[in-house]
Protein backbone atom coordinates (compact mmCIF):
# COMPACT_ATOMS: atom_id res chain seq x y z
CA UNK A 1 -8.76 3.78 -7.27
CA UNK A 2 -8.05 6.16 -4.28
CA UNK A 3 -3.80 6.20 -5.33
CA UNK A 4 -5.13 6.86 -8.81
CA UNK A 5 -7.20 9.97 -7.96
CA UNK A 6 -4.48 11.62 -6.33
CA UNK A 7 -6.67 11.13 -3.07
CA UNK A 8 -3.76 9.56 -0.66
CA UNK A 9 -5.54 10.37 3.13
CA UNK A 10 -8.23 7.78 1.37
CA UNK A 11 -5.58 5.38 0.33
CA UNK A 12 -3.79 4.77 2.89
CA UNK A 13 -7.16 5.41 5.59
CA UNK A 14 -6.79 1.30 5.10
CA UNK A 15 -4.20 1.03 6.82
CA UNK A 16 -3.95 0.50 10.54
CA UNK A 17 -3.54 2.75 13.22
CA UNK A 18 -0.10 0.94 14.34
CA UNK A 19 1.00 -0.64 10.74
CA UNK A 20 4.41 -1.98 9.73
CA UNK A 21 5.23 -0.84 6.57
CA UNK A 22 8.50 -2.26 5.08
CA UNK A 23 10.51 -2.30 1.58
CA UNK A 24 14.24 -1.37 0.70
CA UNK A 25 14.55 1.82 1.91
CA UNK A 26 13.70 0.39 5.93
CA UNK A 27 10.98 0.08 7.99
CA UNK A 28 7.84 2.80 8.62
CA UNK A 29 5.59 2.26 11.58
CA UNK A 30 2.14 4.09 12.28
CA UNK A 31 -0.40 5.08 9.37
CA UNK A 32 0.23 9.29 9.55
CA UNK A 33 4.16 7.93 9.26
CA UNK A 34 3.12 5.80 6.14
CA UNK A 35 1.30 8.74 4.60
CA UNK A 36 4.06 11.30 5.33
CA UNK A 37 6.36 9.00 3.38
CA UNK A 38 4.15 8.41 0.74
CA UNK A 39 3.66 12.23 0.46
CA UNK A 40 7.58 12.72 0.17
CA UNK A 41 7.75 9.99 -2.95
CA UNK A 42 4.60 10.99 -4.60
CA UNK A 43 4.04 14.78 -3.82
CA UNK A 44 1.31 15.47 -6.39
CA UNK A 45 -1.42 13.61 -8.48
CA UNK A 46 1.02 13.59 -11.50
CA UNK A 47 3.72 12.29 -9.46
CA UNK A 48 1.58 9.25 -8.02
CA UNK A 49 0.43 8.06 -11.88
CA UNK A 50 -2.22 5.21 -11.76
CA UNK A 51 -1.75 2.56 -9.82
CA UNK A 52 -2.67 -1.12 -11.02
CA UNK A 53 -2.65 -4.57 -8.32
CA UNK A 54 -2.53 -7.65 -9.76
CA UNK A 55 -3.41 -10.83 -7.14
CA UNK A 56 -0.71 -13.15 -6.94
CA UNK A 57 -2.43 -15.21 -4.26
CA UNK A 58 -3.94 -15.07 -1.27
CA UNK A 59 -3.77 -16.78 2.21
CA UNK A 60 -4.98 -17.14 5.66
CA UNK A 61 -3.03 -15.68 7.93
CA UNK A 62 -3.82 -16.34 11.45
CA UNK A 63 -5.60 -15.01 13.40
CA UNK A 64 -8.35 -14.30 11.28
CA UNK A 65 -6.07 -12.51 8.81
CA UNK A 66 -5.61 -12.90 4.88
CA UNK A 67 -2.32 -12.39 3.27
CA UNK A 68 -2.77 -10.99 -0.25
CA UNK A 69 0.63 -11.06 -2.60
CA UNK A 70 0.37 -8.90 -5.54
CA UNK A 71 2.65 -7.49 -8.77
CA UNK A 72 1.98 -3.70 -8.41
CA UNK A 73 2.93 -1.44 -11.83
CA UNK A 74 2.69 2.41 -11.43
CA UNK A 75 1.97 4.01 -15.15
CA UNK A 76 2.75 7.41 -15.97
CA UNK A 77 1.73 8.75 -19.51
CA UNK A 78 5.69 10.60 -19.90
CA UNK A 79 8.01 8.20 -18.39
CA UNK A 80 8.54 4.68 -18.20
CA UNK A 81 6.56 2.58 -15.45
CA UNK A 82 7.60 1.27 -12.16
CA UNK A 83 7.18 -2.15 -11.09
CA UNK A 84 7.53 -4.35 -7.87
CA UNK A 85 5.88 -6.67 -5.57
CA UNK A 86 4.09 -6.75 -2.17
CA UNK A 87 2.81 -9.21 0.72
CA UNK A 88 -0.20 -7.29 2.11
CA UNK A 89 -0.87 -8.20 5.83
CA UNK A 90 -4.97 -7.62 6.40
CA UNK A 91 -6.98 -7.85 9.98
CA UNK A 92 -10.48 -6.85 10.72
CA UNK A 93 -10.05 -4.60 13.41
CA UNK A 94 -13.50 -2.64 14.73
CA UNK A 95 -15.06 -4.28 12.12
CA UNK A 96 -13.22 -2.79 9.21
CA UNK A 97 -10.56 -4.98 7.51
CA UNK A 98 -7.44 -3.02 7.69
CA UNK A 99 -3.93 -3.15 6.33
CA UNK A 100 -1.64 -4.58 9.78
CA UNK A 101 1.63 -4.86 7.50
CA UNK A 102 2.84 -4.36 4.15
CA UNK A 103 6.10 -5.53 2.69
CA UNK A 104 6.48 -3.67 -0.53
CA UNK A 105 9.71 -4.11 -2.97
């Protein structure tokens, strides 16, 4: 909902502190570096479109993690829509479940 808004510090506030973030293009490490990339792709609210997940599956992923595979489709009302895939990497950490590594293609 956050990626749809146009609100990105929200969206990517999920993700850890020291998060690997991987697809294609290489390999991003840190949240502020994950959100200055995002910000480069997706400048603007029209840029970003709206954002839909759908659950593969999901996993444990020790310790104490989950893994969560999804189809991801980005719709924009002028253009066709962009599709891929991602293995989501989630820890509680402080108490707050939080995004350790995401492998997005």
């Amino acid at each position: 909902a956050a990626w749809t808004r146009g609100d990105l510090d929200t969206f990517v506030s999920v993700y850890a502190d020291d998060c690997l973030f991987m697809t294609p293009a290489g390999l991003t490490r840190g949240r502020q570096k994950v959100h200055d990339r995002y910000r480069e792709r997706y400048p603007d609210r029209k840029a970003m479109g709206t954002l839909q997940l759908e659950v593969v599956e999901t996993r444990s992923a020790p310790p104490g993690g989950v893994a969560v595979a999804a189809e991801w489709v980005l719709s924009y009302p002028d253009r066709p829509a962009q599709r891929g895939h991602t293995l989501v990497i989630f820890r509680r950490l402080d108490g707050v479940w939080q995004i350790v590594q995401d492998a997005s293609m």
